[in-house]
Protein backbone atom coordinates (compact mmCIF):
# COMPACT_ATOMS: atom_id res chain seq x y z
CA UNK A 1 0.00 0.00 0.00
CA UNK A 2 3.07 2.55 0.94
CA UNK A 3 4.38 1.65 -2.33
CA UNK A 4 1.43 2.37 -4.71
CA UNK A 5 1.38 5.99 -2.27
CA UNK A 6 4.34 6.52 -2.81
CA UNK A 7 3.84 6.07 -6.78
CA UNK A 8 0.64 8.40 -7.12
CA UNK A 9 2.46 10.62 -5.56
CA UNK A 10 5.18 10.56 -7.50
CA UNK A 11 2.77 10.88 -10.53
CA UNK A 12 1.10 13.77 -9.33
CA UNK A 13 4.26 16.09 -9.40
CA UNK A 14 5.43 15.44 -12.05
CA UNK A 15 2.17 16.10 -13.57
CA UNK A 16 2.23 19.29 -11.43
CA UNK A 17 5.82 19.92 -12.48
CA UNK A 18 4.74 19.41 -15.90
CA UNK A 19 1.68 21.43 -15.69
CA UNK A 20 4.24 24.40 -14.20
CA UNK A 21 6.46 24.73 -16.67
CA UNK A 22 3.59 24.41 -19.02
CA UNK A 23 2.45 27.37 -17.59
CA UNK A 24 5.79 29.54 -17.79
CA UNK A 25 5.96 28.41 -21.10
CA UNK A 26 2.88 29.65 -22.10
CA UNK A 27 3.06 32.94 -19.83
CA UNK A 28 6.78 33.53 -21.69
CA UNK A 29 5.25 32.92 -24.89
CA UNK A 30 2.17 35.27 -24.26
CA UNK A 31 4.72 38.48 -23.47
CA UNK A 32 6.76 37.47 -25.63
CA UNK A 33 3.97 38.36 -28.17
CA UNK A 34 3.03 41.48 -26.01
CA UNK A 35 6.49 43.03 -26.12
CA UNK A 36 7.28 42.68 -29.92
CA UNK A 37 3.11 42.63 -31.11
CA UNK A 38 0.50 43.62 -28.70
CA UNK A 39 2.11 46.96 -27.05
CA UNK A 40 1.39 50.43 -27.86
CA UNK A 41 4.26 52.10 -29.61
CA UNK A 42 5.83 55.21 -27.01
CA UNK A 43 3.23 58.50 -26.81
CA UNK A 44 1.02 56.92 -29.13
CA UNK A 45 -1.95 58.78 -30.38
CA UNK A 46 -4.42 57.41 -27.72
CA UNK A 47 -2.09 58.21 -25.18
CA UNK A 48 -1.33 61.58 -26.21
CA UNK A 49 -4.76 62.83 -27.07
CA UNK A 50 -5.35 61.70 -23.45
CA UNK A 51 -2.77 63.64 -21.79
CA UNK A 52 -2.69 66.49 -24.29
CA UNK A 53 -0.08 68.47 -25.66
CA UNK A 54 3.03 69.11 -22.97
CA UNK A 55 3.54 72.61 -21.36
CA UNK A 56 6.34 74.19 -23.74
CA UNK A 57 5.86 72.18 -26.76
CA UNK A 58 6.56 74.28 -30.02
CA UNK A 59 6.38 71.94 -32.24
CA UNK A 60 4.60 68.49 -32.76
CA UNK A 61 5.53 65.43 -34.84
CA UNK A 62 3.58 63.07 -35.89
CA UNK A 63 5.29 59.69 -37.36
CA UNK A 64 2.68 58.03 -38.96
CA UNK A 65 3.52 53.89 -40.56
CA UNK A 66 3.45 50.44 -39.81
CA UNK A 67 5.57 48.46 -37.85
CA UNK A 68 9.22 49.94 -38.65
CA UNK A 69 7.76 53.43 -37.28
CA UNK A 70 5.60 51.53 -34.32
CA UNK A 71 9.23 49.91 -33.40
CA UNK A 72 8.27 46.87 -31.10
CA UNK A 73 10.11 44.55 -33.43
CA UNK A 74 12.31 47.35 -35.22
CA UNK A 75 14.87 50.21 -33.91
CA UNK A 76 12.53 52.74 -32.66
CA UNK A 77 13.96 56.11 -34.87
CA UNK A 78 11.46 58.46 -32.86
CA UNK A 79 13.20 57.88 -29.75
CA UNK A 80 16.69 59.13 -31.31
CA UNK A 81 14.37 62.13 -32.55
CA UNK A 82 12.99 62.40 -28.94
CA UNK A 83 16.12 62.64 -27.41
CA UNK A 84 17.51 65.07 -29.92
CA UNK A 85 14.65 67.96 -30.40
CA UNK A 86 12.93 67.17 -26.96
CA UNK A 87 14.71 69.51 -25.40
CA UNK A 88 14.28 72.33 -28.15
CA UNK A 89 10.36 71.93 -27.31
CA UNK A 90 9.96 69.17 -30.20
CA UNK A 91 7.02 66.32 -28.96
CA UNK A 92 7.14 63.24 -30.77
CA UNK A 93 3.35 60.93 -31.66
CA UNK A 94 3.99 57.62 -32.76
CA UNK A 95 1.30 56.47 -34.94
CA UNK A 96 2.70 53.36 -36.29
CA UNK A 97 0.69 50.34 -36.81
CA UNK A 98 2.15 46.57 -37.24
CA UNK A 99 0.79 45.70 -41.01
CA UNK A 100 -0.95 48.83 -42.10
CA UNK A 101 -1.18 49.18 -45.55
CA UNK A 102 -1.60 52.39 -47.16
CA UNK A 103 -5.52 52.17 -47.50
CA UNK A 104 -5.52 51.05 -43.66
CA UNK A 105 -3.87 54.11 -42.75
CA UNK A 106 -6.14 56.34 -44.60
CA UNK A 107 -8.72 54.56 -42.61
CA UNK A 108 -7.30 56.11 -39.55
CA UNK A 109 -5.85 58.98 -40.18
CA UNK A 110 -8.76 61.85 -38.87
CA UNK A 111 -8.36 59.89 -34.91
CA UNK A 112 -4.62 59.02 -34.70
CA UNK A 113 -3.38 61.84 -36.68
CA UNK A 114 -5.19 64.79 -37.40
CA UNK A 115 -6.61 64.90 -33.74
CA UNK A 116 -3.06 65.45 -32.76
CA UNK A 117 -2.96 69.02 -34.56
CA UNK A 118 0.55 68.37 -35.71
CA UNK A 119 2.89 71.31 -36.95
CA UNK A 120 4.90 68.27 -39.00
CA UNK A 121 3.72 64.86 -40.65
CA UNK A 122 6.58 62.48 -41.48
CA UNK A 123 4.79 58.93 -43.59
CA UNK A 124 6.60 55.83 -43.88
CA UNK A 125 3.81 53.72 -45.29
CA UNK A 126 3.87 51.22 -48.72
CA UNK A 127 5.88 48.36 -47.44
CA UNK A 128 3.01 46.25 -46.58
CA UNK A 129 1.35 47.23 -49.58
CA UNK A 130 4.37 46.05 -51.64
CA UNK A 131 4.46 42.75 -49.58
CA UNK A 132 0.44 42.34 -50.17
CA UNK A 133 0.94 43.25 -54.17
CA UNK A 134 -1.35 46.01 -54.11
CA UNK A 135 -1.35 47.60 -57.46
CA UNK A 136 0.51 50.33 -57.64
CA UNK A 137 -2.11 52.57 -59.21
CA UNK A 138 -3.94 51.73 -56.03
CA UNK A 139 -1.30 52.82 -53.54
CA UNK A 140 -1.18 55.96 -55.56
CA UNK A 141 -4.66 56.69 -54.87
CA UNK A 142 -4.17 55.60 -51.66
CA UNK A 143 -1.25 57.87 -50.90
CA UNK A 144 -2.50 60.59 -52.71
CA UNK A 145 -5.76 60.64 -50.61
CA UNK A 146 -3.77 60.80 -47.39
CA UNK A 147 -1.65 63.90 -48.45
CA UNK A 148 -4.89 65.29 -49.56
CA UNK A 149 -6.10 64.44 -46.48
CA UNK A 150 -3.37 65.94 -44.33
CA UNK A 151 -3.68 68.84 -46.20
CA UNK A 152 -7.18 69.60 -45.55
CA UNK A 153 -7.34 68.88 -41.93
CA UNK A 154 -4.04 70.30 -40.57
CA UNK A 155 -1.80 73.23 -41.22
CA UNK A 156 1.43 70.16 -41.18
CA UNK A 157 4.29 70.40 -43.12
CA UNK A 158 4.12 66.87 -44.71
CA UNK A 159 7.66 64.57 -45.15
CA UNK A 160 7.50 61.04 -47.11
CA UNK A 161 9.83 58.59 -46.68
CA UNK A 162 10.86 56.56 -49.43
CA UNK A 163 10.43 52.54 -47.96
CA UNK A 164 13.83 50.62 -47.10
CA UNK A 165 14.78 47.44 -49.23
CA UNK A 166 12.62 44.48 -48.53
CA UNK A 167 15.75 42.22 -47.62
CA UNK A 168 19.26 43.17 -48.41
CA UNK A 169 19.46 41.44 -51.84
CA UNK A 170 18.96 44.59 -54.02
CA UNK A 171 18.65 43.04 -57.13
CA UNK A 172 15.53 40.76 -55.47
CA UNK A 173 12.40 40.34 -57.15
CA UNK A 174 11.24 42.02 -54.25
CA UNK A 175 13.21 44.89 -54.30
CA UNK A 176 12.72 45.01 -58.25
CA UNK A 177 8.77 44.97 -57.63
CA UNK A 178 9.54 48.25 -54.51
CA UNK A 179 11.02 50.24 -57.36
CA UNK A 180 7.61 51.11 -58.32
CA UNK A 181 6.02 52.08 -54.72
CA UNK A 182 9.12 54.11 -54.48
CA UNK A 183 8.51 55.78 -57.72
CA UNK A 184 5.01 56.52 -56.73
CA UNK A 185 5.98 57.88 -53.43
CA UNK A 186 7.81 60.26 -54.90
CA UNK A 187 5.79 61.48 -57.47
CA UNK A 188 3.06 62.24 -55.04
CA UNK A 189 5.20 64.19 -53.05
CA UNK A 190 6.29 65.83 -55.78
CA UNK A 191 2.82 66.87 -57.13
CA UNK A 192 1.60 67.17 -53.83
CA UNK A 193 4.48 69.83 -52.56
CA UNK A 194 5.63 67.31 -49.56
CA UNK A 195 8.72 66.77 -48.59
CA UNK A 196 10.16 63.40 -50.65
CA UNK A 197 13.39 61.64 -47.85
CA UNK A 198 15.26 58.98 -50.35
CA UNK A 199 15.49 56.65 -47.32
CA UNK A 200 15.40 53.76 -49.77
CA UNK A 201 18.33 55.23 -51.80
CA UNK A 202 20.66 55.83 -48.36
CA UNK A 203 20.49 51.85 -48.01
CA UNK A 204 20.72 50.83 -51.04
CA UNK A 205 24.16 52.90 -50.74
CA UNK A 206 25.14 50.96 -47.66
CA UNK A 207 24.40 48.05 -49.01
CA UNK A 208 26.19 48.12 -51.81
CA UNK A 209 29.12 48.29 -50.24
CA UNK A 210 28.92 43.99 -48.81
CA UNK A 211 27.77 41.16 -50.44
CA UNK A 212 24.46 40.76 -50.52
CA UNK A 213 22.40 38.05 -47.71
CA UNK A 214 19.65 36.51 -50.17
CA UNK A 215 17.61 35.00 -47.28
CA UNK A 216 13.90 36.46 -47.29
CA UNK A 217 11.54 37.55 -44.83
CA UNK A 218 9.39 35.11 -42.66
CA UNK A 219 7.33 35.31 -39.92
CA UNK A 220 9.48 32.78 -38.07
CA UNK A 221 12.57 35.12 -38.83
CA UNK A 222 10.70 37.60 -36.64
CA UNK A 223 9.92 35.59 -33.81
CA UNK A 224 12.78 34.49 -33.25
CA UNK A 225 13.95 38.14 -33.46
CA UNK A 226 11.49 39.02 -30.75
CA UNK A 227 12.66 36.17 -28.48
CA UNK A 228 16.49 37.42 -28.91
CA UNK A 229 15.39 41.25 -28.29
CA UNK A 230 12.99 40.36 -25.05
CA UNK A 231 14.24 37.36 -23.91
CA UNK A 232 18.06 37.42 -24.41
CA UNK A 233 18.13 41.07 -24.23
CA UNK A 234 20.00 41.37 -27.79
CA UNK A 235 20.47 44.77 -29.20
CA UNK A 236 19.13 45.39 -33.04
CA UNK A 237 22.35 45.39 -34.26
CA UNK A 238 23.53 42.69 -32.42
CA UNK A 239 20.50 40.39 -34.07
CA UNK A 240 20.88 41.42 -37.23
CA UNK A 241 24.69 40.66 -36.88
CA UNK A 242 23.72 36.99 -35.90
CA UNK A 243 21.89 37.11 -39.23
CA UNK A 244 24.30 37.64 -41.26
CA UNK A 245 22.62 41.24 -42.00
CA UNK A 246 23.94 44.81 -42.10
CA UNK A 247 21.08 47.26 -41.80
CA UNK A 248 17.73 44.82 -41.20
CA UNK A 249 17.40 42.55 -38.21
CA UNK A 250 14.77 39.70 -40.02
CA UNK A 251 15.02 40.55 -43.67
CA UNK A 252 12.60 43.82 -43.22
CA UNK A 253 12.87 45.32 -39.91
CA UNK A 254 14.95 47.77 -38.82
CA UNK A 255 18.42 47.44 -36.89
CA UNK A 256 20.23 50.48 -35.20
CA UNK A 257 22.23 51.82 -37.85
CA UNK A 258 19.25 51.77 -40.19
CA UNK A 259 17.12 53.57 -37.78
CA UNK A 260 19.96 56.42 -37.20
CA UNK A 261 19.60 56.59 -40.97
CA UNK A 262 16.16 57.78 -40.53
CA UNK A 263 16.89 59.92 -37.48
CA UNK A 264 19.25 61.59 -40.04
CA UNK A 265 17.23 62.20 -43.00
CA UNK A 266 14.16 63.39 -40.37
CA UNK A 267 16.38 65.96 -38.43
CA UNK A 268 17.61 67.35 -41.63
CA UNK A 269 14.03 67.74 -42.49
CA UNK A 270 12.84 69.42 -39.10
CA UNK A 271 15.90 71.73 -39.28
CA UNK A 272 15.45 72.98 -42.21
């Protein structure tokens, strides 16, 4: 009798040891997906409508995206921007959205832009749409609407970036097919009197000067990014470094350097 205790006993830890870890592995698992999916970006809109605009702000930014300007799994650019004009009495809004498209953003653009009453508009939006093969006659309606948009409902002077290299094999199919989202990003600036950033054309610079990587982007690529970044406490750089990469950290995020390339071509902007 002792001995058959002594068994179910020993059965029901380790099912309780098993059920435990279990547990932690789900928990992990669960912010894992908060920290790199789930989160809201810094001072995002909701947040700052709530609060309001901060005594002594003289200007305010609005970045407005998907996820390499919502930076929970990229280099988060607005913070370099934050530390560098915060204390000239520049406020940074982060209105980046993981997997907006072009048409998604112009579904939001009145409550997490516009609301803010920006003085300056900076868009980094078409990489999704590029991913998703939306024609690009579309995206240039799309585009165009937004500007139009932003034109009508604030006073903002309007900056679009063009979008960074869909993996760091230039000569891609991908990066043959983001040729033409670039092409239309800068036309509607052009016609539209915003400000056109060649981000796209600043990588493709530093890339040039490495072999290529060929690998592509996956969504296992990034999850394994987001376990390195939240779980092993890896910089940007160092993940992309592990990956073989020099500017992206999964094949289309953004490391460090690339997003000090933005800070760059975005303080030249405000400055001038």
């Amino acid at each position: 009798m002792s001995t058959l205790k002594s068994r179910k006993g020993r059965r029901r830890a380790v099912v309780l040891a098993s059920s435990l870890a279990l547990g932690a592995l789900i928990a992990g698992f669960a912010a894992l997906m908060y920290a790199a999916f789930l989160r809201a970006p810094e001072n995002s809109p909701a947040d700052f409508l709530e609060r309001g605009r901060a005594a002594g702000t003289k200007q305010l930014v609005v970045a407005a995206g998907s996820s390499s300007t919502k930076a929970t799994l990229s280099a988060d650019w607005l913070a370099s921007l934050r530390n560098r004009f915060g204390p000239q009495g520049y406020e940074f809004v982060n209105a980046g959205a993981n997997g907006d498209t072009s048409a998604d953003l112009l579904a939001r653009l009145d409550s997490d832009v516009i609301a803010c009453r920006p003085d300056a508009i900076v868009l980094l939006i078409g990489g999704n749409d590029a991913r998703d093969q939306v024609p690009p006659d579309e995206f240039r309606t799309n585009l165009t609407a937004v500007v139009d948009r932003l034109r009508a409902g604030t006073n903002a002077r309007i900056a679009l970036l063009s979008l960074p290299p869909q993996g760091e094999d230039l000569s891609s199919a991908a990066n043959q097919a983001l040729a033409s989202y670039n092409d239309v990003i800068k036309q509607v600036a052009n016609v539209r009197g915003a400000t056109y950033l060649p981000l796209n054309e600043r990588f493709a610079e530093l890339l040039r000067e490495r072999s290529p990587n060929t690998g592509e982007f996956g969504f296992g690529g990034s999850l394994l990014v987001a376990f390195e970044r939240y779980a092993l406490g890896r910089t940007w750089n160092e993940i992309s470094a592990g990956n073989g990469l020099r500017l992206l950290t999964d094949h289309l995020h953004l490391n460090d350097d690339a997003a000090a390339e933005v800070t760059g071509l975005v303080a030249g902007w405000l400055n001038a």
